[in-house]
C-alpha atoms as a PDB file:
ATOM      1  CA  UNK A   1       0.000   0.000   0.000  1.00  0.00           C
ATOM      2  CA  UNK A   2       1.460   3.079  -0.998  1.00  0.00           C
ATOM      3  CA  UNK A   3       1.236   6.811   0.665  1.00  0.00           C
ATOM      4  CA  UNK A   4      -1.459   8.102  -1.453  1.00  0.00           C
ATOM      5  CA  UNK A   5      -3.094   4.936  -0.709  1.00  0.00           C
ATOM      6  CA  UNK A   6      -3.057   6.135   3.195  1.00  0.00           C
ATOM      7  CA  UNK A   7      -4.164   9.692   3.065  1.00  0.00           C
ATOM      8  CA  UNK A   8      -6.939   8.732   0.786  1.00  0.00           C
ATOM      9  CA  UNK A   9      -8.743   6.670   3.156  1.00  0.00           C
ATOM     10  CA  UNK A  10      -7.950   8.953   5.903  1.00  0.00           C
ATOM     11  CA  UNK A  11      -9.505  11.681   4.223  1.00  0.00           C
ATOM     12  CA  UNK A  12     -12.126   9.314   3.128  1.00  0.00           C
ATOM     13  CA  UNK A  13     -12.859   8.197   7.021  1.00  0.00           C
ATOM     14  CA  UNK A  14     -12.539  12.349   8.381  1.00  0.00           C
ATOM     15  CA  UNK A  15     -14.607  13.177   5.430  1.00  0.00           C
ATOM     16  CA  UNK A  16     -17.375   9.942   6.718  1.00  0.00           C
ATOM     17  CA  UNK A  17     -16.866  10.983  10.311  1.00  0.00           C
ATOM     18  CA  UNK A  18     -18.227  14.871   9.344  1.00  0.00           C
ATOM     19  CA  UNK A  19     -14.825  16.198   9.399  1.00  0.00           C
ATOM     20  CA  UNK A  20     -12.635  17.992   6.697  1.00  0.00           C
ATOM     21  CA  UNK A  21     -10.074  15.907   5.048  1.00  0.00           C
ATOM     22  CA  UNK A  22      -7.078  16.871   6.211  1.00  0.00           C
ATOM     23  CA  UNK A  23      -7.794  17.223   9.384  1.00  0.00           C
ATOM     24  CA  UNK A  24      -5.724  14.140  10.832  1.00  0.00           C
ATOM     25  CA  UNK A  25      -2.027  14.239  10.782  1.00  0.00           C
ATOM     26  CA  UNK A  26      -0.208  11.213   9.431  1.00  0.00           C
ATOM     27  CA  UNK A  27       2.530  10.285  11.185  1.00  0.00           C
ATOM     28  CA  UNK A  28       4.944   7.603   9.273  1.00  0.00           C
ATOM     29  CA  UNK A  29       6.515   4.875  11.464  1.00  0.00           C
ATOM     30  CA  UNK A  30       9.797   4.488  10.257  1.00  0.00           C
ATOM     31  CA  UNK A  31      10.839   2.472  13.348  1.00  0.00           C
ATOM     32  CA  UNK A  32      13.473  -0.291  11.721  1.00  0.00           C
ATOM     33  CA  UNK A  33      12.290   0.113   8.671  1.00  0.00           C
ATOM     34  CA  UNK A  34      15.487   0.467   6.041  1.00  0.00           C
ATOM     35  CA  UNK A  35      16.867   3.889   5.082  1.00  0.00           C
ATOM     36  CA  UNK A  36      15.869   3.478   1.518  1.00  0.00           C
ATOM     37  CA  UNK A  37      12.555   3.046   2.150  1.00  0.00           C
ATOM     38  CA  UNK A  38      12.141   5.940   4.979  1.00  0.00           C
ATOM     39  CA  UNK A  39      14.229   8.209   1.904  1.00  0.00           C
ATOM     40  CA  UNK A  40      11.385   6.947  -0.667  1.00  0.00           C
ATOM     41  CA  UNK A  41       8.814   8.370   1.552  1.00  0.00           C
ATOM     42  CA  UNK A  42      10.877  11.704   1.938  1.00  0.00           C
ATOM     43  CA  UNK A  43      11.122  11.551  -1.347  1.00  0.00           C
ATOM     44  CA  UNK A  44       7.245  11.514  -1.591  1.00  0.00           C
ATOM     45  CA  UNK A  45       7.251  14.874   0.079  1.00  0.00           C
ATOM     46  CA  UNK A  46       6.296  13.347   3.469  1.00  0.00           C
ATOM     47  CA  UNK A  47       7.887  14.793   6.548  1.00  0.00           C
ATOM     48  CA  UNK A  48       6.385  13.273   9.507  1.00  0.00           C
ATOM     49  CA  UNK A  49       8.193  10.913  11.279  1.00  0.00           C
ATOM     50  CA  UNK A  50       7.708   8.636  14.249  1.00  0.00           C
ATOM     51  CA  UNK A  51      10.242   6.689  16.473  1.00  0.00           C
ATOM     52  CA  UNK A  52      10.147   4.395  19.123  1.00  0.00           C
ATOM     53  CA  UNK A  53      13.269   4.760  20.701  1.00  0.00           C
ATOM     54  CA  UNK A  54      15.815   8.134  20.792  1.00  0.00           C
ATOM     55  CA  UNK A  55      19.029   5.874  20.200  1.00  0.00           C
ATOM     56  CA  UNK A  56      17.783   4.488  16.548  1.00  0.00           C
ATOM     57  CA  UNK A  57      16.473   8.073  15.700  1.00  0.00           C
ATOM     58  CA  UNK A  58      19.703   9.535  16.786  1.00  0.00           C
ATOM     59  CA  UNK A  59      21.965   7.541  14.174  1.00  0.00           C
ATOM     60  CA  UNK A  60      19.139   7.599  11.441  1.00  0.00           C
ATOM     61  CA  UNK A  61      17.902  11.064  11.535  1.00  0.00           C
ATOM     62  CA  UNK A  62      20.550  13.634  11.481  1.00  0.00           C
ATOM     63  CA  UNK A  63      21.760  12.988   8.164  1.00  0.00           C
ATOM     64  CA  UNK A  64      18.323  12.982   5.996  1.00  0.00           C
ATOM     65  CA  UNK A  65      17.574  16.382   8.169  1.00  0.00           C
ATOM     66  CA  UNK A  66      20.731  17.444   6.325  1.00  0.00           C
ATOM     67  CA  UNK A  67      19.231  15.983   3.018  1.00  0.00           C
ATOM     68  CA  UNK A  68      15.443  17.315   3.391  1.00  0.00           C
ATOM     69  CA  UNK A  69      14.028  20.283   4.712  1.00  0.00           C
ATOM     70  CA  UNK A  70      11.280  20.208   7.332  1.00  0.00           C
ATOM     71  CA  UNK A  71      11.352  16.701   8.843  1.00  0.00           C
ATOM     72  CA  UNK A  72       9.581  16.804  11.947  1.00  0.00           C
ATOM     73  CA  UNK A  73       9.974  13.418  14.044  1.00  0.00           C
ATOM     74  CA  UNK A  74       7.601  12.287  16.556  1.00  0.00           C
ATOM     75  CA  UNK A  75       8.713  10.088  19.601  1.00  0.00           C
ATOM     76  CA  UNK A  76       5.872   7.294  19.954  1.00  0.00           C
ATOM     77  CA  UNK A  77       7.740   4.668  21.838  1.00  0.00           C
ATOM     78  CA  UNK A  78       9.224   4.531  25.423  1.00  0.00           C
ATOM     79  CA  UNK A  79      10.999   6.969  26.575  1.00  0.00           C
ATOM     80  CA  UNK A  80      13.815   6.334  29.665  1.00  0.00           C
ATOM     81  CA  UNK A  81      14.541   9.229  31.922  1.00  0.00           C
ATOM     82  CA  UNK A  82      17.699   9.567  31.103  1.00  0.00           C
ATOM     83  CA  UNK A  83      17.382  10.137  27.220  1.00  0.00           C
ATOM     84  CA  UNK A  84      15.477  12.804  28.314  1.00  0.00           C
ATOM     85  CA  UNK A  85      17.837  15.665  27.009  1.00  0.00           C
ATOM     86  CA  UNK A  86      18.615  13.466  24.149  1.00  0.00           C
ATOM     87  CA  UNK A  87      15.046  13.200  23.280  1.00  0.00           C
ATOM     88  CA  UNK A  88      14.630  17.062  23.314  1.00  0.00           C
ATOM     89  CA  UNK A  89      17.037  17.857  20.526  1.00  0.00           C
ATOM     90  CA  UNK A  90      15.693  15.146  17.882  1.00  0.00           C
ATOM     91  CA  UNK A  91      12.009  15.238  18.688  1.00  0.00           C
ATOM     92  CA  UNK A  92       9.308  17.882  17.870  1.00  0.00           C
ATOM     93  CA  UNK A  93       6.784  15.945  19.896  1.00  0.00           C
ATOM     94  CA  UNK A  94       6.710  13.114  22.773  1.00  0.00           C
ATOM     95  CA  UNK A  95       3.563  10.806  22.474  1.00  0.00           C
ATOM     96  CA  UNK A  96       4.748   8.546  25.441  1.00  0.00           C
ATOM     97  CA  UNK A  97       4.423  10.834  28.621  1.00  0.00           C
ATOM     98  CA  UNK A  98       3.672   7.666  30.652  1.00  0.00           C
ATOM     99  CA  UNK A  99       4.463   8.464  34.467  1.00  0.00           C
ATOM    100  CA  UNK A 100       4.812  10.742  36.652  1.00  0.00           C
ATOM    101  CA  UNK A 101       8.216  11.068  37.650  1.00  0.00           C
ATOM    102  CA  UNK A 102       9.097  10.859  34.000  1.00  0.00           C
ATOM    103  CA  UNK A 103       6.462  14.064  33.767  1.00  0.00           C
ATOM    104  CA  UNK A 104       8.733  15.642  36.238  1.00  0.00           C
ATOM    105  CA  UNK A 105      11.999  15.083  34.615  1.00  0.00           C
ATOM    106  CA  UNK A 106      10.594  16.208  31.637  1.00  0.00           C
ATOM    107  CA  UNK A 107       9.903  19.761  33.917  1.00  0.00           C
ATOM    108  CA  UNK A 108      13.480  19.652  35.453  1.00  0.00           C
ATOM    109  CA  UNK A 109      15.071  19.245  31.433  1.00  0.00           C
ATOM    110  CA  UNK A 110      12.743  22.124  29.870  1.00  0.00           C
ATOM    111  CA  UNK A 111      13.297  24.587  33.000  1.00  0.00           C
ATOM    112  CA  UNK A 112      17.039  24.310  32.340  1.00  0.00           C
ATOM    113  CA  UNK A 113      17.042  24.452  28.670  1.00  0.00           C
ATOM    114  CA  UNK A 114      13.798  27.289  28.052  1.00  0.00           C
ATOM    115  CA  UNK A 115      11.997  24.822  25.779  1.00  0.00           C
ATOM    116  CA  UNK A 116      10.015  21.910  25.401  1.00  0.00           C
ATOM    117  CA  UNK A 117       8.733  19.234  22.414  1.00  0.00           C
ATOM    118  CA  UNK A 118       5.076  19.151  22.407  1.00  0.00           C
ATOM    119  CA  UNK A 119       3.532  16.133  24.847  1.00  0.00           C
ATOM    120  CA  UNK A 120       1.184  13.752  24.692  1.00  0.00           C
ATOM    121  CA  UNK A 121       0.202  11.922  28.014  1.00  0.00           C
ATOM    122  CA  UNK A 122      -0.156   8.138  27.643  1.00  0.00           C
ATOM    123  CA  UNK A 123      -3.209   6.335  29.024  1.00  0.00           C
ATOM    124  CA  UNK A 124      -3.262   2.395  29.430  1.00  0.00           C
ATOM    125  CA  UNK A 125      -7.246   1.851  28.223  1.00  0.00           C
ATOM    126  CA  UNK A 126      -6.945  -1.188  28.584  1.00  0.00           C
ATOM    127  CA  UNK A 127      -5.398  -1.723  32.015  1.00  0.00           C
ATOM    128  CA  UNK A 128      -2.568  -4.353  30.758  1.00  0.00           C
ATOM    129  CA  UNK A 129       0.233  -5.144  33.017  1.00  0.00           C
ATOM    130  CA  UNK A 130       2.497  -5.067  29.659  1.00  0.00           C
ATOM    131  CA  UNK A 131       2.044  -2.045  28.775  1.00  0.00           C
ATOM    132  CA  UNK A 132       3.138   1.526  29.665  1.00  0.00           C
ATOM    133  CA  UNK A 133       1.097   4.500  30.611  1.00  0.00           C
ATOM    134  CA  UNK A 134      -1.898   5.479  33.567  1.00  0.00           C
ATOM    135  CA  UNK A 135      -4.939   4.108  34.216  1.00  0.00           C
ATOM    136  CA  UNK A 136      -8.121   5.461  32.856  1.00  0.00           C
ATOM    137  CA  UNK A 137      -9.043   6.335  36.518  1.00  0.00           C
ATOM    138  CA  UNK A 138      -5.562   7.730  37.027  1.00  0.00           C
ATOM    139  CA  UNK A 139      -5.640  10.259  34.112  1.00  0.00           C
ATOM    140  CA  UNK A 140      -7.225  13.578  35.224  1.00  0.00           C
ATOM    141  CA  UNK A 141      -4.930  13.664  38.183  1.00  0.00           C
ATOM    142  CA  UNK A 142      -1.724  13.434  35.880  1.00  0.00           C
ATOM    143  CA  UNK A 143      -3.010  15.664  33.072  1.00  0.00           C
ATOM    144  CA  UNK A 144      -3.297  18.143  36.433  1.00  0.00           C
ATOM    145  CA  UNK A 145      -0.178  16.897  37.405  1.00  0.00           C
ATOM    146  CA  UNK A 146       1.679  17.766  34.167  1.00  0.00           C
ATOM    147  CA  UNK A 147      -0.103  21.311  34.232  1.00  0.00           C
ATOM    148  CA  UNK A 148       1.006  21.865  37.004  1.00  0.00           C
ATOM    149  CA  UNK A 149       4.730  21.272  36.070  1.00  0.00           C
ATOM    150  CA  UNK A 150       3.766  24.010  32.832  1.00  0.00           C
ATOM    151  CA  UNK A 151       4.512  21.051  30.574  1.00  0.00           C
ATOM    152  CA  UNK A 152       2.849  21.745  26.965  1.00  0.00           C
ATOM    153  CA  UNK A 153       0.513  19.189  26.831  1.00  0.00           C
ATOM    154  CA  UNK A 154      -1.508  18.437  23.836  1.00  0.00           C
ATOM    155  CA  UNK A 155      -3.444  15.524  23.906  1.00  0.00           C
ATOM    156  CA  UNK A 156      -3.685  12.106  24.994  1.00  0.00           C
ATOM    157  CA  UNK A 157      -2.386   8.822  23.386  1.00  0.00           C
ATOM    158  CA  UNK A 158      -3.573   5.373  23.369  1.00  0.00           C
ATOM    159  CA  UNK A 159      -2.307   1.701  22.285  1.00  0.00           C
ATOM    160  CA  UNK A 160      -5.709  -0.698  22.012  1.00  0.00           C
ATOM    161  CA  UNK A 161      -5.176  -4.124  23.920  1.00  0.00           C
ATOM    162  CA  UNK A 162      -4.510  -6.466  20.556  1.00  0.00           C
ATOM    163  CA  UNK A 163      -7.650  -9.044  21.327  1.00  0.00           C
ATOM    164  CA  UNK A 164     -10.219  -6.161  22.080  1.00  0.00           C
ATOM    165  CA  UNK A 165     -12.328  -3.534  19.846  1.00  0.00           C
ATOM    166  CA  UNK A 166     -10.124  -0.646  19.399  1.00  0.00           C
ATOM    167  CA  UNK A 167     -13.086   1.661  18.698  1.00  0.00           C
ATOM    168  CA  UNK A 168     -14.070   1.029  22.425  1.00  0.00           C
ATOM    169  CA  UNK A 169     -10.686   2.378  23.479  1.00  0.00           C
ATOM    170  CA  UNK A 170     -10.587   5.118  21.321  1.00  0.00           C
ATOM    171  CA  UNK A 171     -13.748   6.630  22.739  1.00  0.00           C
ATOM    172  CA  UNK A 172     -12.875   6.532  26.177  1.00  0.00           C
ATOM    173  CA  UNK A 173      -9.929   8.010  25.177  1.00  0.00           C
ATOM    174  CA  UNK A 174     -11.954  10.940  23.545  1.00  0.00           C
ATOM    175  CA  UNK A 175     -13.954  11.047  26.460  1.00  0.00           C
ATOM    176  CA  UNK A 176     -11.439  11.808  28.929  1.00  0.00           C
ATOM    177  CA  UNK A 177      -9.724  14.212  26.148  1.00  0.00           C
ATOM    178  CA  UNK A 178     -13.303  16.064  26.097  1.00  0.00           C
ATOM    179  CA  UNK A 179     -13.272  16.644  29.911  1.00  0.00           C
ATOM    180  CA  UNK A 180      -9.568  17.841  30.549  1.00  0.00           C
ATOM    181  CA  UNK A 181     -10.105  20.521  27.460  1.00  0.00           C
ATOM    182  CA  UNK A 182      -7.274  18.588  25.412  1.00  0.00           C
ATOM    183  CA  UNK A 183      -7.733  18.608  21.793  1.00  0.00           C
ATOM    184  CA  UNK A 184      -5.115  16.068  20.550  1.00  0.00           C
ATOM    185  CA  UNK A 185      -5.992  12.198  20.569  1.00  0.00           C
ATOM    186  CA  UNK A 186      -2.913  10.262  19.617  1.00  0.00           C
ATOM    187  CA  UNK A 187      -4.296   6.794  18.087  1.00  0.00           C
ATOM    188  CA  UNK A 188      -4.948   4.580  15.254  1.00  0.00           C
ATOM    189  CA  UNK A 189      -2.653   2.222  13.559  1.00  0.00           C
ATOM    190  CA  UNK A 190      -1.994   0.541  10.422  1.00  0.00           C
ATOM    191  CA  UNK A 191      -5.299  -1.835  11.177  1.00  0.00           C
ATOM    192  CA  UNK A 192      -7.767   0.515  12.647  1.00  0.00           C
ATOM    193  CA  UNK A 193      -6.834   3.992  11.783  1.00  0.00           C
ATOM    194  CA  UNK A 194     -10.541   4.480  10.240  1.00  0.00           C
ATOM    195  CA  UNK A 195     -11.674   3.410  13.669  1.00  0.00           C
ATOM    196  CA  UNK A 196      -9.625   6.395  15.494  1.00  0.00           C
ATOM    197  CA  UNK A 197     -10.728   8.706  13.327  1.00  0.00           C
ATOM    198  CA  UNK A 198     -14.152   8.078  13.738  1.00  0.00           C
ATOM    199  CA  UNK A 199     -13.804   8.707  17.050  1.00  0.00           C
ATOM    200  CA  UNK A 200     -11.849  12.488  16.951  1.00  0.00           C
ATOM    201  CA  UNK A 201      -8.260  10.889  15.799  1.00  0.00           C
ATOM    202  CA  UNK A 202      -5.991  13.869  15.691  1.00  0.00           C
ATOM    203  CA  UNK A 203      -2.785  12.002  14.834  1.00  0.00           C
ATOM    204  CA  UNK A 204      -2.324   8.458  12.843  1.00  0.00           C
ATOM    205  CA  UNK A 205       0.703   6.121  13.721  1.00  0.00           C
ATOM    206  CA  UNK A 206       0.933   4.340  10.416  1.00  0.00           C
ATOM    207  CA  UNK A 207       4.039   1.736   9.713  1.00  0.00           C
ATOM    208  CA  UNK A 208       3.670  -1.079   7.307  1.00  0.00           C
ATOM    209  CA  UNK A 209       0.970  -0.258   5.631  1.00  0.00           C
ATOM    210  CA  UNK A 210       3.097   2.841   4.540  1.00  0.00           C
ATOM    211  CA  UNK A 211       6.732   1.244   4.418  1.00  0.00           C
ATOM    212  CA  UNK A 212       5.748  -2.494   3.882  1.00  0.00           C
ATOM    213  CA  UNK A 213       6.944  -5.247   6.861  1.00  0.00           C
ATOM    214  CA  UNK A 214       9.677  -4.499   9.254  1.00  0.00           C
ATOM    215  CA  UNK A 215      12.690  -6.430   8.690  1.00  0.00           C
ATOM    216  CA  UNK A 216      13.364  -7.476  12.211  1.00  0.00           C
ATOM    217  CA  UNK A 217      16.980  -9.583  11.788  1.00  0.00           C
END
């Protein structure tokens, strides 16, 4: 499936879901994915990126920012504490605010260098030991938390339990979006992007359906 392919049924579901296409912003999960096929996308005119860790972004990244003009890279995976710092001079936005004290490090880094990547807060919707990220019950209290610390936050992210209807996730996601005032909504994947935007998707995490399987070995 191609780029083109992509957009056109996003704009297809925002257009479905009363929205204006457009409205969604596609980020492209070049997570080990080859370099040839993350420069065929550049070469597409695409420039949003998404990572899961700093370390692989670090040693991929700088030189196609010297290549292309306006790349900006999105940090979707975990996030330690101490890439912090790192993590503010490669990424324009953090989707995995998942804790607390990683909220307050995040404070501590921003204070001492007078600027901050945009932040989304992640919430576990599905409650799964495995993964990372608050409770739904937990989540007001940290958005207040992080608003507290000044941190720019602009939404809220999500990552569906695998064996469970993602649209159900999605919407409680929304819902506790609606009642902290947060506009962003961080979800939707290769499989059920449609789904997300359905339900107020802001921002699409798309990887193989845009870059074709990872390649693992």
């Amino acid at each position: 499936m191609s780029l083109q392919d992509i957009t056109a049924r996003m704009d297809a579901a925002l257009v479905a879901a009363g929205r204006s296409a457009g409205d969604a912003t596609l980020i492209a999960v070049s997570k080990v994915q080859q370099n040839a096929r993350v420069e065929a996308v550049l070469e597409e005119g695409h420039r949003i990126f998404g990572e899961n860790r700093v370390q692989e972004a670090a040693g991929k990244w700088p030189e196609f920012r010297e290549k292309f003009d306006g790349i900006e890279l999105h940090l979707i995976g975990p996030l330690q504490s101490n890439k912090v710092r790192q993590a503010f001079d490669l990424f324009q936005t953090i989707h995995s605010v998942d804790r607390p004290k990683l909220a307050r490090t995040i404070a501590r880094i921003a204070d001492e260098e007078g600027r901050c990547p945009d932040l989304f807060l992640q919430v576990n919707t599905g409650e799964e030991d495995q993964k990372a990220g608050v409770a739904p019950g937990e989540a007001d209290a940290f958005i207040a938390e992080c608003r507290a610390l000044q941190l720019p936050v602009r939404g809220l992210m999500c990552i569906p339990p695998a064996n469970e209807e993602p649209s159900l996730h999605f919407a409680l996601l929304a819902k506790i979006a609606r009642r902290n005032d947060l506009a962003g909504l961080s979800m939707g994947m290769s499989g059920d992007f449609e789904s997300a935007i359905a339900q107020g998707a802001t921002h699409i995490r798309v990887g193989s359906a845009i870059f074709g399987e990872r390649d693992y070995g």
